[in-house]
PDB file of N, CA and C in Angstrom:
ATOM      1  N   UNK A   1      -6.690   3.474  26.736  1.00  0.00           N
ATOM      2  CA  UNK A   1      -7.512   3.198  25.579  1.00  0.00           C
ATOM      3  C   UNK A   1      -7.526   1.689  25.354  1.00  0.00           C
ATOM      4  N   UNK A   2      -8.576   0.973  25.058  1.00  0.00           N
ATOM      5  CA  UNK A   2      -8.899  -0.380  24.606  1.00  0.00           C
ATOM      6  C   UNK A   2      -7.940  -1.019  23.333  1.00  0.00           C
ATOM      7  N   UNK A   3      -7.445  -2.222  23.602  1.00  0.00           N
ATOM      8  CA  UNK A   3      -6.892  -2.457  22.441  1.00  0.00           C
ATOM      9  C   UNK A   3      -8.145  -2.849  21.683  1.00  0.00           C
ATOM     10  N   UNK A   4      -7.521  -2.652  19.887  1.00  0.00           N
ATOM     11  CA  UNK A   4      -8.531  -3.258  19.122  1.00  0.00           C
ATOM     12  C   UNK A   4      -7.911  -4.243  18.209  1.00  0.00           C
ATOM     13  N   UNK A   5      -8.551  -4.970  17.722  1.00  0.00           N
ATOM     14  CA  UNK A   5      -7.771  -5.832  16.531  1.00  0.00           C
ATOM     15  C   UNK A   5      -7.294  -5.279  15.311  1.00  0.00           C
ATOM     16  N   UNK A   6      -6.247  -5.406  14.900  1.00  0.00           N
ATOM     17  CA  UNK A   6      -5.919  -4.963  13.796  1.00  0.00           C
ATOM     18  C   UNK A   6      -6.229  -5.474  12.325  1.00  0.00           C
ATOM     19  N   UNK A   7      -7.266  -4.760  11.806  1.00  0.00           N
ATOM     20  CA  UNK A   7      -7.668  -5.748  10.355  1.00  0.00           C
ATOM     21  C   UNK A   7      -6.554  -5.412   9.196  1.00  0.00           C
ATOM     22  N   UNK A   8      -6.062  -6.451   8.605  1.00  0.00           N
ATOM     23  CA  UNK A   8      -5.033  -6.640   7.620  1.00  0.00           C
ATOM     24  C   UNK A   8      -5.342  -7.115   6.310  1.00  0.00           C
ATOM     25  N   UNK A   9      -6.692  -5.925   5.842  1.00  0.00           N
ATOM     26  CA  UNK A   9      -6.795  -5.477   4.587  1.00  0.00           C
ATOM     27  C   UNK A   9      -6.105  -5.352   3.564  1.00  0.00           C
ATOM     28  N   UNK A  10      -4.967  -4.720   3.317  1.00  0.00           N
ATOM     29  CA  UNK A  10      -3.804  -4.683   2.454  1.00  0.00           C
ATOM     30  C   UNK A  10      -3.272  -5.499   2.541  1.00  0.00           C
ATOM     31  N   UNK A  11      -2.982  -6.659   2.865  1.00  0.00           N
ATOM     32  CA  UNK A  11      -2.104  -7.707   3.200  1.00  0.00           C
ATOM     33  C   UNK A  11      -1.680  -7.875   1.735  1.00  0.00           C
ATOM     34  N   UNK A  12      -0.702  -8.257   1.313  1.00  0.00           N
ATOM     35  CA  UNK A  12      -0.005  -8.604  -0.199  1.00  0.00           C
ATOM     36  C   UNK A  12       0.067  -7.321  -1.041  1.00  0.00           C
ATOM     37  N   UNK A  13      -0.426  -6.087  -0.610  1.00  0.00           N
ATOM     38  CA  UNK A  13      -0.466  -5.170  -1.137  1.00  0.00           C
ATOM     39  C   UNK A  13       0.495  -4.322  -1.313  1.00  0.00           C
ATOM     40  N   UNK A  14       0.861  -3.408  -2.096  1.00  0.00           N
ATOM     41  CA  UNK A  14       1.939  -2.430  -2.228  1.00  0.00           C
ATOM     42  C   UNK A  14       1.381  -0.894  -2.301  1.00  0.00           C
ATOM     43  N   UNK A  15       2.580  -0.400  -1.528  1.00  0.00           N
ATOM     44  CA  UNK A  15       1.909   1.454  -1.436  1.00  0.00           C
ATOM     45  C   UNK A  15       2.992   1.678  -1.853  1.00  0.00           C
ATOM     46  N   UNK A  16       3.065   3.395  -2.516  1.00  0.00           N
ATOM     47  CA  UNK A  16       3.918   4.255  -2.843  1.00  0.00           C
ATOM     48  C   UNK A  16       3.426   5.356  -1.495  1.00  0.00           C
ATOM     49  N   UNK A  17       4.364   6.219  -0.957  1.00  0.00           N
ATOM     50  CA  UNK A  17       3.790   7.088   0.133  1.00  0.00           C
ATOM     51  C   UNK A  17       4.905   8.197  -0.391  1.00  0.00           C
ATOM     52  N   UNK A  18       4.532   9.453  -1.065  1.00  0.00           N
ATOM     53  CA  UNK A  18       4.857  10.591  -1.231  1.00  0.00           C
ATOM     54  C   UNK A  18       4.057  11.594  -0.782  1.00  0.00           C
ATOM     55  N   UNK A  19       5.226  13.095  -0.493  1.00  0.00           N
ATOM     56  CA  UNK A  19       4.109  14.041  -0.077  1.00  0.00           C
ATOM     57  C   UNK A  19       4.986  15.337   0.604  1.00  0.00           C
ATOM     58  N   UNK A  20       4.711  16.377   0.705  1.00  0.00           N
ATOM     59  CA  UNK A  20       5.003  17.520   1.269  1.00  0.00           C
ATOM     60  C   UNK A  20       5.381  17.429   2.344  1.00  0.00           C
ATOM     61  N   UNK A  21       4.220  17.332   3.326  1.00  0.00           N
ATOM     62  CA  UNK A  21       4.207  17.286   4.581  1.00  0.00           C
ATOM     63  C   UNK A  21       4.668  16.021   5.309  1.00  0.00           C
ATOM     64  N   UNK A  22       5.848  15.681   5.866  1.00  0.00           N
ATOM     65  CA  UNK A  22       6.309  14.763   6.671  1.00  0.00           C
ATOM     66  C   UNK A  22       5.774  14.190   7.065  1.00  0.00           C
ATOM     67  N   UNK A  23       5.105  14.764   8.413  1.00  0.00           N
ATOM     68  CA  UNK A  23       4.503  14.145   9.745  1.00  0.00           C
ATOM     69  C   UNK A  23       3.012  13.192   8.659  1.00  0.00           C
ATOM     70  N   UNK A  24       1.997  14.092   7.667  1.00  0.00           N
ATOM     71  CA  UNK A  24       1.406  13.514   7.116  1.00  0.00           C
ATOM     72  C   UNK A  24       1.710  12.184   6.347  1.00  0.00           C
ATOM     73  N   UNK A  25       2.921  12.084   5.445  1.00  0.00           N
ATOM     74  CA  UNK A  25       3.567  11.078   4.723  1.00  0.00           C
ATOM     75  C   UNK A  25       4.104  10.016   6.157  1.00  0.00           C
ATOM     76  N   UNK A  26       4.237  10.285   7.087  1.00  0.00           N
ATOM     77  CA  UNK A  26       4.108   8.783   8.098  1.00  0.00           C
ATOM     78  C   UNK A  26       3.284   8.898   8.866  1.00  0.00           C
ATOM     79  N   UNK A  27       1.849   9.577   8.837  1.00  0.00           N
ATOM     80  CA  UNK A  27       1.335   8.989   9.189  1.00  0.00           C
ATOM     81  C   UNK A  27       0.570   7.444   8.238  1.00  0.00           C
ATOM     82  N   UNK A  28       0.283   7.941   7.160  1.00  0.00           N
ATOM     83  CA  UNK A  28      -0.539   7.105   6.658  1.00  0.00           C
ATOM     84  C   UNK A  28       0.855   6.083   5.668  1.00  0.00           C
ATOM     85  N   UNK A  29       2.206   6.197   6.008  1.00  0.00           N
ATOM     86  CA  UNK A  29       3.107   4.998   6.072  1.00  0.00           C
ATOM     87  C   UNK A  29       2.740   3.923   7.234  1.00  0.00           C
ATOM     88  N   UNK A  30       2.721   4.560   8.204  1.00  0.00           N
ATOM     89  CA  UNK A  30       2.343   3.448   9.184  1.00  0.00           C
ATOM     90  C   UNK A  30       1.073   3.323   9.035  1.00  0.00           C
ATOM     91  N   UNK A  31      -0.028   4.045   8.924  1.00  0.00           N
ATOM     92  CA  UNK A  31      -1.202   2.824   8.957  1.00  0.00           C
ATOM     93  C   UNK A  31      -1.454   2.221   7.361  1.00  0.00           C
ATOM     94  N   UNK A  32      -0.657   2.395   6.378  1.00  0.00           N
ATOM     95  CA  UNK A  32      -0.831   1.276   5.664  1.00  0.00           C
ATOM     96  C   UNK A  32      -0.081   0.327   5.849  1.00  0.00           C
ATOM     97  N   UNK A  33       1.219   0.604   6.691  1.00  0.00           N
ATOM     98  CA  UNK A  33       1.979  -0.743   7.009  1.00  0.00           C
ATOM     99  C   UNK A  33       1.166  -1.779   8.127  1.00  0.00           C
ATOM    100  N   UNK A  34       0.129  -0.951   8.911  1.00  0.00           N
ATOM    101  CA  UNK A  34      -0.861  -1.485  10.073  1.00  0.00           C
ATOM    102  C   UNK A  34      -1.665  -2.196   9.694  1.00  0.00           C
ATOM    103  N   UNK A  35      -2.396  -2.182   8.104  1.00  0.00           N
ATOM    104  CA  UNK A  35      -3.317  -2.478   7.334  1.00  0.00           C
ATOM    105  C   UNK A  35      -2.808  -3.726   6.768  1.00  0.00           C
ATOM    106  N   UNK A  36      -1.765  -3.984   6.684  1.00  0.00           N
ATOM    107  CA  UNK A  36      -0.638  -4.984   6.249  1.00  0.00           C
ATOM    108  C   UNK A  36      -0.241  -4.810   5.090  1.00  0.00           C
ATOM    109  N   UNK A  37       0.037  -3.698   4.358  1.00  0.00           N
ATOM    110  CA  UNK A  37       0.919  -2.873   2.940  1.00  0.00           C
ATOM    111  C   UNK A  37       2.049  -2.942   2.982  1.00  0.00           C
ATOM    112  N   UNK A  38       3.010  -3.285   2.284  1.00  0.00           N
ATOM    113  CA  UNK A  38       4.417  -2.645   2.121  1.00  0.00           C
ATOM    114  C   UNK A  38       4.299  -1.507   1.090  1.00  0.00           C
ATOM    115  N   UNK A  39       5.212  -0.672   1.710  1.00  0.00           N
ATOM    116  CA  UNK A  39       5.693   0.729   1.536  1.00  0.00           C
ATOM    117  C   UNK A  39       7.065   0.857   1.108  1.00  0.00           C
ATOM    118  N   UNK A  40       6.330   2.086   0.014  1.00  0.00           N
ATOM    119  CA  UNK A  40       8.080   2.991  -0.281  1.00  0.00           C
ATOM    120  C   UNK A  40       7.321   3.808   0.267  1.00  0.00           C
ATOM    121  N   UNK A  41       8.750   4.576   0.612  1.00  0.00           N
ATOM    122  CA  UNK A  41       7.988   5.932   1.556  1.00  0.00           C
ATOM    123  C   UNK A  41       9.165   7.033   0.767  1.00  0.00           C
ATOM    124  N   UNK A  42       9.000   8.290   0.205  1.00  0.00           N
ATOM    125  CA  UNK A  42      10.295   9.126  -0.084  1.00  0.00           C
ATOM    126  C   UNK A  42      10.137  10.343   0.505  1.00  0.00           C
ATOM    127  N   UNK A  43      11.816  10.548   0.556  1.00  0.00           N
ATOM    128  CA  UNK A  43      11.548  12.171   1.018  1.00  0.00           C
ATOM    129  C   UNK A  43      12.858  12.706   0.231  1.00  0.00           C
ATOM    130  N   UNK A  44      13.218  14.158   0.119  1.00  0.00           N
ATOM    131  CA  UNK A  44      14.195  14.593  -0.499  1.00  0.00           C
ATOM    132  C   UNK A  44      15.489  14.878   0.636  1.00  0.00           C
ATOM    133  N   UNK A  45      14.456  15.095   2.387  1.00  0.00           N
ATOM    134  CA  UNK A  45      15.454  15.315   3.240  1.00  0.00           C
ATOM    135  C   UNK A  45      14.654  14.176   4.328  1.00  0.00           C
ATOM    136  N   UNK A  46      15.585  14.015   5.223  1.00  0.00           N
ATOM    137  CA  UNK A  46      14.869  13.624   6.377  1.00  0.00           C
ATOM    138  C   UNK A  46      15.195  11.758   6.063  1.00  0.00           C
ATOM    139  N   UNK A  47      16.165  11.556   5.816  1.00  0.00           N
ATOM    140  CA  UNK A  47      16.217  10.171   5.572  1.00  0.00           C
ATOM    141  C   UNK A  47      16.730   9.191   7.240  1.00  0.00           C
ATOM    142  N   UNK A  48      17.025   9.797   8.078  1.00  0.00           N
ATOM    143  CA  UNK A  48      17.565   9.477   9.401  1.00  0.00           C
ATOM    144  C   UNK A  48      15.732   9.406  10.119  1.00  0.00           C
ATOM    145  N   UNK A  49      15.467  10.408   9.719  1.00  0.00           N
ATOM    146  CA  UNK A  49      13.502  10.190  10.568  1.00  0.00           C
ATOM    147  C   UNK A  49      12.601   9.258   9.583  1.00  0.00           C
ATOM    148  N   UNK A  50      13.278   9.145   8.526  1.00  0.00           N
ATOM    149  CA  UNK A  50      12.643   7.978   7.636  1.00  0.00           C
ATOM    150  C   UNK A  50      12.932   6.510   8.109  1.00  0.00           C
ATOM    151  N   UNK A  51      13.868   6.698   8.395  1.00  0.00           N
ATOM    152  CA  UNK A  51      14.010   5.359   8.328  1.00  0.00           C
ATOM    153  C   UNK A  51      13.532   4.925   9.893  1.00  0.00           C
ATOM    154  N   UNK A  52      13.300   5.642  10.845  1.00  0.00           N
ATOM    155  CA  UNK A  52      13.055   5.125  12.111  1.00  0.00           C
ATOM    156  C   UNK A  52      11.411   4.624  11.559  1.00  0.00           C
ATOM    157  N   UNK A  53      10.679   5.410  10.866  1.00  0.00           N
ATOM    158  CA  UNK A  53       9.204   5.229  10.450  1.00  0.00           C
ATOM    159  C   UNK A  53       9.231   3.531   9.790  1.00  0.00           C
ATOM    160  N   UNK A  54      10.219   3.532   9.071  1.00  0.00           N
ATOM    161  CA  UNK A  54      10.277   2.275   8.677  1.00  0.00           C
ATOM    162  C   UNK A  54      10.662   0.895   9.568  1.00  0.00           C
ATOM    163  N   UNK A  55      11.466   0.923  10.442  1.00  0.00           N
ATOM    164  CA  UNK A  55      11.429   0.396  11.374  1.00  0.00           C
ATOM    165  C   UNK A  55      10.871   0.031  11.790  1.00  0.00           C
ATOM    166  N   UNK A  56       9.468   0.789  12.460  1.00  0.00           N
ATOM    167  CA  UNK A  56       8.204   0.526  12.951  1.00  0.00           C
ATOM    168  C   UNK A  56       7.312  -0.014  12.453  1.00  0.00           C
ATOM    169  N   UNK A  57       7.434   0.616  10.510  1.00  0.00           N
ATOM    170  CA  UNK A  57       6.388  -0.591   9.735  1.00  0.00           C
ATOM    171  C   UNK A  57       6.854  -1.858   9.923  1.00  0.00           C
ATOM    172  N   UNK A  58       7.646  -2.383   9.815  1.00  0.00           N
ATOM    173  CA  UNK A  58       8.607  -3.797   9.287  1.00  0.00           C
ATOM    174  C   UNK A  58       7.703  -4.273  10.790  1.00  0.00           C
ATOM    175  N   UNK A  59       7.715  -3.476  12.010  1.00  0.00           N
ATOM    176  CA  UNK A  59       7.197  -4.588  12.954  1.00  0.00           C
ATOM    177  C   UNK A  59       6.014  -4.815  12.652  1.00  0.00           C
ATOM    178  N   UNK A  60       5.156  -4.525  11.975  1.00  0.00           N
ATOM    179  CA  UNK A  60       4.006  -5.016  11.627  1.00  0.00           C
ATOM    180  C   UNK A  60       3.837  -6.348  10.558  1.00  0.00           C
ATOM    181  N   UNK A  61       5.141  -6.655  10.294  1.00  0.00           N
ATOM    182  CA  UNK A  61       4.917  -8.043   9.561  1.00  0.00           C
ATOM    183  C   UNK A  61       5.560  -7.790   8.019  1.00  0.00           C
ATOM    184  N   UNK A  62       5.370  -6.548   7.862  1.00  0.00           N
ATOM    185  CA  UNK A  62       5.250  -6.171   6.030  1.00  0.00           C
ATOM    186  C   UNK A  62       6.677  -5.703   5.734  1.00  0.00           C
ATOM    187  N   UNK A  63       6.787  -5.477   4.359  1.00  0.00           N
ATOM    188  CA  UNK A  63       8.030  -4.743   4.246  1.00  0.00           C
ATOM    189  C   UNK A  63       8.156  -3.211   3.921  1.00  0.00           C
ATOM    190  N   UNK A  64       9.153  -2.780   3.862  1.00  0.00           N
ATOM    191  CA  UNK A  64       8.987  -1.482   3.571  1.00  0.00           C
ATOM    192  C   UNK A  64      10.530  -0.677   3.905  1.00  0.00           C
ATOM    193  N   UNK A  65      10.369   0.720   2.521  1.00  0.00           N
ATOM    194  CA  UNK A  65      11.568   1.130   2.875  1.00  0.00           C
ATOM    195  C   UNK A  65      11.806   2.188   1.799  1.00  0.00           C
ATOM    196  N   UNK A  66      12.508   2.939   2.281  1.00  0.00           N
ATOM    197  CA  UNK A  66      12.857   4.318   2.190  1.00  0.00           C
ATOM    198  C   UNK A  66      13.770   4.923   0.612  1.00  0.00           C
ATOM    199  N   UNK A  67      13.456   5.754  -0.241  1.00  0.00           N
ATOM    200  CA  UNK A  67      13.993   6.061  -1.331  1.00  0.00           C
ATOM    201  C   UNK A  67      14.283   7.891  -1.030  1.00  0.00           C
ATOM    202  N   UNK A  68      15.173   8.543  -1.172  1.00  0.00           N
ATOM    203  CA  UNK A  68      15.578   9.897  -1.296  1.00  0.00           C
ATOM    204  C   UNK A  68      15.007  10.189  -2.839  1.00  0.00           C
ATOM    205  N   UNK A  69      14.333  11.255  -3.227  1.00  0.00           N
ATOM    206  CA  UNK A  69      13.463  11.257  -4.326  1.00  0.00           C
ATOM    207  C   UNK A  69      13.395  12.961  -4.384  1.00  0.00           C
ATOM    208  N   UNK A  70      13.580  13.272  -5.492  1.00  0.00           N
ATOM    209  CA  UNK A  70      12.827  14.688  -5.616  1.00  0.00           C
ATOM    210  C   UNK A  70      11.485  14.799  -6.574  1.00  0.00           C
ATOM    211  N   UNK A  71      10.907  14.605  -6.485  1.00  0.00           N
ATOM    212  CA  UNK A  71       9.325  14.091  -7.287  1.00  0.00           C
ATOM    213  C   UNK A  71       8.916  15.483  -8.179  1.00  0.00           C
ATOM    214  N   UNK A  72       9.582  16.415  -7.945  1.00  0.00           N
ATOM    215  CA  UNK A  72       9.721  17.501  -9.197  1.00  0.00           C
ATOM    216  C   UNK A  72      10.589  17.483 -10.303  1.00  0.00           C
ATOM    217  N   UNK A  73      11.576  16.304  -9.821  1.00  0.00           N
ATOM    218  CA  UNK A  73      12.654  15.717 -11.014  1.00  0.00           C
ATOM    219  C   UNK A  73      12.109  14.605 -11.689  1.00  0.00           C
ATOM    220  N   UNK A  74      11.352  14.319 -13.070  1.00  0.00           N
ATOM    221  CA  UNK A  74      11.270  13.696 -13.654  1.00  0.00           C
ATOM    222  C   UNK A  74      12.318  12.415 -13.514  1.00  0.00           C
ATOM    223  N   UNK A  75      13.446  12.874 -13.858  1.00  0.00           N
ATOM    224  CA  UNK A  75      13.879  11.615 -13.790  1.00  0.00           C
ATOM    225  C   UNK A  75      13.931  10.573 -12.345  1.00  0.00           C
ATOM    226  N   UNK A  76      13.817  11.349 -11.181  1.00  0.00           N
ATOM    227  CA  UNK A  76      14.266  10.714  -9.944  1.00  0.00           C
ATOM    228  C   UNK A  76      13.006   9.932  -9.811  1.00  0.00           C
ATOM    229  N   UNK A  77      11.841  10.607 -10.355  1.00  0.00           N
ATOM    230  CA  UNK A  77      10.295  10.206 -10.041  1.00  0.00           C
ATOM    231  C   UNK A  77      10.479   8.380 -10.747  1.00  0.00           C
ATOM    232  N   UNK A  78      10.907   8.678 -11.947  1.00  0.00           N
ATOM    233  CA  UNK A  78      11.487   7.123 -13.126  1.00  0.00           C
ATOM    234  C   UNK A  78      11.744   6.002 -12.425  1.00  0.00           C
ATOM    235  N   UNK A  79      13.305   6.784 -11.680  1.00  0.00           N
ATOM    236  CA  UNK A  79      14.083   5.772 -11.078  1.00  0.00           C
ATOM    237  C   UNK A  79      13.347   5.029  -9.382  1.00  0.00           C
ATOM    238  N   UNK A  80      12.609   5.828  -8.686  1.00  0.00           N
ATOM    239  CA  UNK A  80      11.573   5.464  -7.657  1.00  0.00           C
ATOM    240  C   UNK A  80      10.706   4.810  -8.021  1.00  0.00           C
ATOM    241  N   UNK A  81      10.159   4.570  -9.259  1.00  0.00           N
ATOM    242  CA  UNK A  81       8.890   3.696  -9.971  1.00  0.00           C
ATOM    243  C   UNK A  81       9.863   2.528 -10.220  1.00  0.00           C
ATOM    244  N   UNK A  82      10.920   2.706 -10.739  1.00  0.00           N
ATOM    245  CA  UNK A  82      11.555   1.655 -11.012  1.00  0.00           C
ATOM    246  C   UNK A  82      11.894   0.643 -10.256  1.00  0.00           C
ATOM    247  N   UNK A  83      12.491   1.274  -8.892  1.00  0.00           N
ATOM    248  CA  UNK A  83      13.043   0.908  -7.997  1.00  0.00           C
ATOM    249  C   UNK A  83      11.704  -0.094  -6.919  1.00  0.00           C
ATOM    250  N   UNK A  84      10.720   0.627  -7.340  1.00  0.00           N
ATOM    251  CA  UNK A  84       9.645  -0.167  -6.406  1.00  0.00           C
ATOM    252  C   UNK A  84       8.961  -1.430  -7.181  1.00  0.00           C
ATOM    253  N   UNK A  85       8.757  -1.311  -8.373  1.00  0.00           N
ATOM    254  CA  UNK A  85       8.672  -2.381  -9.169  1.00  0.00           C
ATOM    255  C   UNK A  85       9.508  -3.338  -9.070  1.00  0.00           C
ATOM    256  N   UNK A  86      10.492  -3.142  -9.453  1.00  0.00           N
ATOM    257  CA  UNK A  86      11.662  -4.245  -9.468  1.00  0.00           C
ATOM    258  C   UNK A  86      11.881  -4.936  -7.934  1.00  0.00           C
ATOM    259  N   UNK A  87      11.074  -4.285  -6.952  1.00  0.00           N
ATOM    260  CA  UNK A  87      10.981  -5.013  -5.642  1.00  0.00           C
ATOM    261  C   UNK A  87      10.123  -5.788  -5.187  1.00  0.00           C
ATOM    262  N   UNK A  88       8.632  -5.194  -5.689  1.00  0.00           N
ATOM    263  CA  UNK A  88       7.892  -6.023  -5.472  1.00  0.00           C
ATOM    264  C   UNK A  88       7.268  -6.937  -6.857  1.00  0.00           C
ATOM    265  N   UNK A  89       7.789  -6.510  -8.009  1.00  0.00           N
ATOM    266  CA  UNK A  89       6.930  -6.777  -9.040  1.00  0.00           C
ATOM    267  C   UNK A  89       7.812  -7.375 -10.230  1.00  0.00           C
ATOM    268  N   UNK A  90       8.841  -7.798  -9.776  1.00  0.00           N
ATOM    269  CA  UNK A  90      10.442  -8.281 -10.463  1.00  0.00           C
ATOM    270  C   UNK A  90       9.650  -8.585 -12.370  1.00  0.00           C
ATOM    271  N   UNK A  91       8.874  -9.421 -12.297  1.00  0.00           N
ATOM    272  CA  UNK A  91       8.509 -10.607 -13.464  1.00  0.00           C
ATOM    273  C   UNK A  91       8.234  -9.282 -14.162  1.00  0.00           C
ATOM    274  N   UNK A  92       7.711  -7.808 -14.277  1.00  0.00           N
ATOM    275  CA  UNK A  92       7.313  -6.727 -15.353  1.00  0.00           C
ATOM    276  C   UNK A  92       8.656  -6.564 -15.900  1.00  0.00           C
ATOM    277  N   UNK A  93       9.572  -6.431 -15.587  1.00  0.00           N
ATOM    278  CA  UNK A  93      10.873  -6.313 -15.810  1.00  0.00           C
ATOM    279  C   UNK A  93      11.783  -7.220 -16.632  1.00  0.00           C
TER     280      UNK A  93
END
């Protein structure tokens, strides 16, 4: 297959990446990290296959990185908003 250029649309941008389905939640971790996004990415299990996903974003230039979250727990949902703010967005704080 042809390489193509990679356009870096998101560049300075921030994603949240939650979701059911795994394989779905990295895919579109990596192509917003491709897009040039940093990412939180959560899962409740699977933090050893998370973090290899993250790995792979970071080579794209951006940052990004992994929170254990149960997003049916109110409070954990809090502390993941929190946690991503205060990373990329320190001065709301």
């Amino acid at each position: 297959m042809p390489a193509c250029e990679t356009i870096t649309v998101l560049r300075g941008q921030n994603a949240l990446v939650t979701g059911r389905k795994f394989w779905n939640c990295e895919a579109v971790a990596i192509s917003l990290g491709q897009a040039g996004a940093n990412s939180l990415s959560t899962t409740l299990q699977g933090m050893k296959k998370l973090r290899k996903w993250i790995d792979k974003i970071k080579s794209f230039g951006v940052d990004s990185y992994a929170h254990k979250a149960d997003v049916a727990k109110e409070h954990e949902v809090v502390d993941m908003f929190q946690k991503h703010v205060q990373k990329w967005a320190p001065s709301i704080f």
